[in-house]
N, C-alpha and C. Protein backbone atom coordinates (compact mmCIF):
# COMPACT_ATOMS: atom_id res chain seq x y z
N UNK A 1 155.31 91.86 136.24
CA UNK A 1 154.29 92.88 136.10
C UNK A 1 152.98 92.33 136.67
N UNK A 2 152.65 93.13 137.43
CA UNK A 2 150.97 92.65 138.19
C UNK A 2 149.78 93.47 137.39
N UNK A 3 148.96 93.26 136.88
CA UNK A 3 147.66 93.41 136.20
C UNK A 3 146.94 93.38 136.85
N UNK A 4 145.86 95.01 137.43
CA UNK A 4 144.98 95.17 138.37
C UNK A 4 143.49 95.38 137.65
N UNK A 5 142.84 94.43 138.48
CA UNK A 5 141.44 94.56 137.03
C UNK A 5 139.97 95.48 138.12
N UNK A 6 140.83 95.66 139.57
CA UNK A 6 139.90 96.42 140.67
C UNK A 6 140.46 96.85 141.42
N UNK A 7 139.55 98.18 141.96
CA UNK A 7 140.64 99.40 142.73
C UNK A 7 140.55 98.47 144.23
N UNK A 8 140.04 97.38 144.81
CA UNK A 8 140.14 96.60 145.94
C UNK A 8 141.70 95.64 145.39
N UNK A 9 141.74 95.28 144.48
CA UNK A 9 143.47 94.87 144.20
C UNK A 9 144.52 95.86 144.29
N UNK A 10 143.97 96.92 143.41
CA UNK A 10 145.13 98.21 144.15
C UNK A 10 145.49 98.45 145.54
N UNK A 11 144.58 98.38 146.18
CA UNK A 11 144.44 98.83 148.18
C UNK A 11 145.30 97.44 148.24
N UNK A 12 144.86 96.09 147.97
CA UNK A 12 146.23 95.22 148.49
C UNK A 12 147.35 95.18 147.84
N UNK A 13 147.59 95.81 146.37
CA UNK A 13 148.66 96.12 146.08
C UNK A 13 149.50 96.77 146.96
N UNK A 14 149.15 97.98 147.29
CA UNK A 14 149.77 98.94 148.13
C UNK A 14 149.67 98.32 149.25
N UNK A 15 149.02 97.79 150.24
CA UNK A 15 149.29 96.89 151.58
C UNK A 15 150.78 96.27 151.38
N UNK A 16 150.81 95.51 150.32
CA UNK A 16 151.65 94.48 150.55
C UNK A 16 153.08 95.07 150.30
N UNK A 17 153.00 96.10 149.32
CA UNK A 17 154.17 96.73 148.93
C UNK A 17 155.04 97.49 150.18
N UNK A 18 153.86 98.35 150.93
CA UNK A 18 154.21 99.18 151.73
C UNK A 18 155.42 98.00 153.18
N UNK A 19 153.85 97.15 153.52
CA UNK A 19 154.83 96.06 154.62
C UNK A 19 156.05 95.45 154.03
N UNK A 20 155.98 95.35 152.49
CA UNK A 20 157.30 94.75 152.28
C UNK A 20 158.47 95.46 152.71
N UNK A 21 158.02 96.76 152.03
CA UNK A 21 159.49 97.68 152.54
C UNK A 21 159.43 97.99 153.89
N UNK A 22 158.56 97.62 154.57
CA UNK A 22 158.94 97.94 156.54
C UNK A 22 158.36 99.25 156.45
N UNK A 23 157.77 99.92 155.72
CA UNK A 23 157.22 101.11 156.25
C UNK A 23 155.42 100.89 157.00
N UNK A 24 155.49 102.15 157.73
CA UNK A 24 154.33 102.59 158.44
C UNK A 24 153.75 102.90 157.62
N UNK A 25 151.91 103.28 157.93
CA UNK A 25 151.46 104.26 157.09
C UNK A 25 151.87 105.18 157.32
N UNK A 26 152.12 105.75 158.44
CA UNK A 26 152.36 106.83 158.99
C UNK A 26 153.69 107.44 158.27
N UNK A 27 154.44 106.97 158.27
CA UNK A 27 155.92 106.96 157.14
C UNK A 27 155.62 107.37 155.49
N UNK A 28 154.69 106.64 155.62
CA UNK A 28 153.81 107.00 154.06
C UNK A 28 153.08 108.34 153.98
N UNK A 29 152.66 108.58 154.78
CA UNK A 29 151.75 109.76 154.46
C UNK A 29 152.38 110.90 154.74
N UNK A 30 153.73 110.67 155.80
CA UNK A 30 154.26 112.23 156.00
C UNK A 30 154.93 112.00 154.83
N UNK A 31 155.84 111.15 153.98
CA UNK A 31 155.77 110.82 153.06
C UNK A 31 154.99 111.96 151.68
N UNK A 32 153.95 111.81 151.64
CA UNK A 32 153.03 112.26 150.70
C UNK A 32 152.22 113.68 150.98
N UNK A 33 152.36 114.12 152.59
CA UNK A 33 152.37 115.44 152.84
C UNK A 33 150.64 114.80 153.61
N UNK A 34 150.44 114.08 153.97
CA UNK A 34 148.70 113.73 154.35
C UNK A 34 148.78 113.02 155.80
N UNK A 35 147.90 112.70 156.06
CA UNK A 35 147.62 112.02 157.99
C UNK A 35 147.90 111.14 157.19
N UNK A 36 147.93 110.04 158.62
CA UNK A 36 147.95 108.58 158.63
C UNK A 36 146.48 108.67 158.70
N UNK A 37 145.25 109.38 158.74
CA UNK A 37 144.26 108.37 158.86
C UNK A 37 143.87 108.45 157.57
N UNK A 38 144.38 109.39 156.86
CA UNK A 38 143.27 109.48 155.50
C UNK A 38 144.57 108.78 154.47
N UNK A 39 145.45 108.14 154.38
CA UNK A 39 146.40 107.22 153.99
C UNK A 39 145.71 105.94 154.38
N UNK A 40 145.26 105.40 155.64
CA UNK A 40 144.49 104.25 155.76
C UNK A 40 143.52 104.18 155.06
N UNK A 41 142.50 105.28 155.22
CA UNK A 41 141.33 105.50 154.09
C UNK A 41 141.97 104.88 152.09
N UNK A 42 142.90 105.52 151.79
CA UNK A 42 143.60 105.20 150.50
C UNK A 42 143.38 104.00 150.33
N UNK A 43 144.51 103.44 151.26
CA UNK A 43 144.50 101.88 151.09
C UNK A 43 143.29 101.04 151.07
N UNK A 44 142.23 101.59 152.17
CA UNK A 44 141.07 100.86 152.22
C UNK A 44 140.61 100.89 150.88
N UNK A 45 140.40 102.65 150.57
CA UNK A 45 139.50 103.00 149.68
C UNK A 45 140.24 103.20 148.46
N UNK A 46 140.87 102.56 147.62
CA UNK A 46 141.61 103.29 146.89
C UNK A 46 141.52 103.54 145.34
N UNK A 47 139.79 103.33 145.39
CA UNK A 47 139.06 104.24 144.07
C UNK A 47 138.72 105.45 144.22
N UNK A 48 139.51 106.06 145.38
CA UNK A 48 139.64 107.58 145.85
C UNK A 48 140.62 108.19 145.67
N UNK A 49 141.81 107.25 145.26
CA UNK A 49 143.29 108.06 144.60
C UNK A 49 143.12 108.67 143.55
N UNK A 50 143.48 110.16 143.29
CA UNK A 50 143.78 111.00 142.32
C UNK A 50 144.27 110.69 141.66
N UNK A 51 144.77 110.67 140.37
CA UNK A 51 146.27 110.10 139.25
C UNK A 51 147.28 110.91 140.18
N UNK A 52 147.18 112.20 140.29
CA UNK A 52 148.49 112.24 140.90
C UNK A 52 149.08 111.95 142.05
N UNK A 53 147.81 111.52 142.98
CA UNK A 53 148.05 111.01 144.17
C UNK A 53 148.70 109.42 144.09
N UNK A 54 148.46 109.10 143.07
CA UNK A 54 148.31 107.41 142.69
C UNK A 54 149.93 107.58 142.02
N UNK A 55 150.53 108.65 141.11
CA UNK A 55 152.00 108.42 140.85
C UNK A 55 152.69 109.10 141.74
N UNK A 56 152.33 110.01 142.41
CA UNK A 56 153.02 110.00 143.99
C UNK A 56 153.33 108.74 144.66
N UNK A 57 152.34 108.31 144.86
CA UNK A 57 152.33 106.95 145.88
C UNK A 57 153.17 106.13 145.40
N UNK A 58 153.17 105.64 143.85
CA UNK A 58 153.76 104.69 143.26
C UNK A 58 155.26 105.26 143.51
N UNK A 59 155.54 106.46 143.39
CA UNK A 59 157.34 106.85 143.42
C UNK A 59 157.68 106.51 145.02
N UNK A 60 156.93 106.77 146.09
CA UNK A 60 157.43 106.78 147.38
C UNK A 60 157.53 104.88 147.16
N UNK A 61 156.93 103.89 146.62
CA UNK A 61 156.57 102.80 147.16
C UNK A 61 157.61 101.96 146.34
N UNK A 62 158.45 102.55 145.36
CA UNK A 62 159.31 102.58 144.67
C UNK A 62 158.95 101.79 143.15
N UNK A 63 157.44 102.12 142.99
CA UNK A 63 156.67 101.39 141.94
C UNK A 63 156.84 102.32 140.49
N UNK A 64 156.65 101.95 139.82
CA UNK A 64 155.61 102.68 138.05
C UNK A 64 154.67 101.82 137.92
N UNK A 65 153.78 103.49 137.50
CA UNK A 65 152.62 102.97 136.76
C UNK A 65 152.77 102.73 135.33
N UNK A 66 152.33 101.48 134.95
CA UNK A 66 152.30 101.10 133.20
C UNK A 66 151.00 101.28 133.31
N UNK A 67 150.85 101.64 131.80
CA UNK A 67 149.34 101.66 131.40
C UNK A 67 149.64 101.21 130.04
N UNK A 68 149.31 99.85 129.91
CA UNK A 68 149.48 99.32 128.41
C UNK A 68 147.86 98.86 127.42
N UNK A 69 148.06 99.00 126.15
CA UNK A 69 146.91 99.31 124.93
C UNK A 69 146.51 97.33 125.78
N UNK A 70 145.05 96.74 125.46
CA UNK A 70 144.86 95.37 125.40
C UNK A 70 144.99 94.94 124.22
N UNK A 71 144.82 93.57 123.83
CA UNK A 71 145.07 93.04 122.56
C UNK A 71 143.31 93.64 121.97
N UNK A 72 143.13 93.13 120.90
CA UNK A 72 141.84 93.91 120.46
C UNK A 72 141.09 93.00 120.91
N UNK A 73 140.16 93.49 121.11
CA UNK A 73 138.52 92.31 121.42
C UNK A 73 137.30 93.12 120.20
N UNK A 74 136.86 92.08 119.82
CA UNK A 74 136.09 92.55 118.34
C UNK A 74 134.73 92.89 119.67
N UNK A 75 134.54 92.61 120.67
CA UNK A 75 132.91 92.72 120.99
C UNK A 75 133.50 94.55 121.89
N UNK A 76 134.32 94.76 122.04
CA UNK A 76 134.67 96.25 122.31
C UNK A 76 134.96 97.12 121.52
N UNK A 77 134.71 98.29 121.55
CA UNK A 77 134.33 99.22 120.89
C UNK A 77 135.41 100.63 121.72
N UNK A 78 136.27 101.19 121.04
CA UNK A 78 136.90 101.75 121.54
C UNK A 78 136.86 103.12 121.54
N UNK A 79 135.68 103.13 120.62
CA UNK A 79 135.38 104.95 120.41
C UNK A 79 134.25 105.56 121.23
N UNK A 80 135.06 106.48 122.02
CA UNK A 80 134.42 107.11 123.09
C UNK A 80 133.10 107.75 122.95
């Protein structure tokens, strides 16, 4: 399990995932119904992914998203 603490670790998440499996962006985005340029944008930018764009992506890349509770930290405050 990889633990992302910035949306610039996500963009190389997805870099590395994508070249692993031999795909293009371009493969990716017809993929996801979008250009290849605004798929490059993603990766660059990818505190611009939607949630659903982001579990799209994760199913084509053959990923899940976990989203797990942290252990408690007494100096955080969890009420919104």
């Amino acid at each position: 399990m990889i633990k992302l603490s910035t949306s610039h670790q996500l963009g190389q998440l997805l870099t590395a995932r994508r070249k692993a499996l031999g795909l293009t962006q371009q493969e990716i985005a017809s993929r996801l119904g979008i250009s290849q340029n605004r798929y490059s944008e993603l990766e660059n930018q990818p505190a611009q992914l939607t949630v659903d764009r982001l579990l799209a992506l994760a199913g084509v890349l053959g990923m899940d998203l976990t989203v797990l509770e942290r252990p408690a930290d007494p100096h955080f405050s969890s009420e919104w």
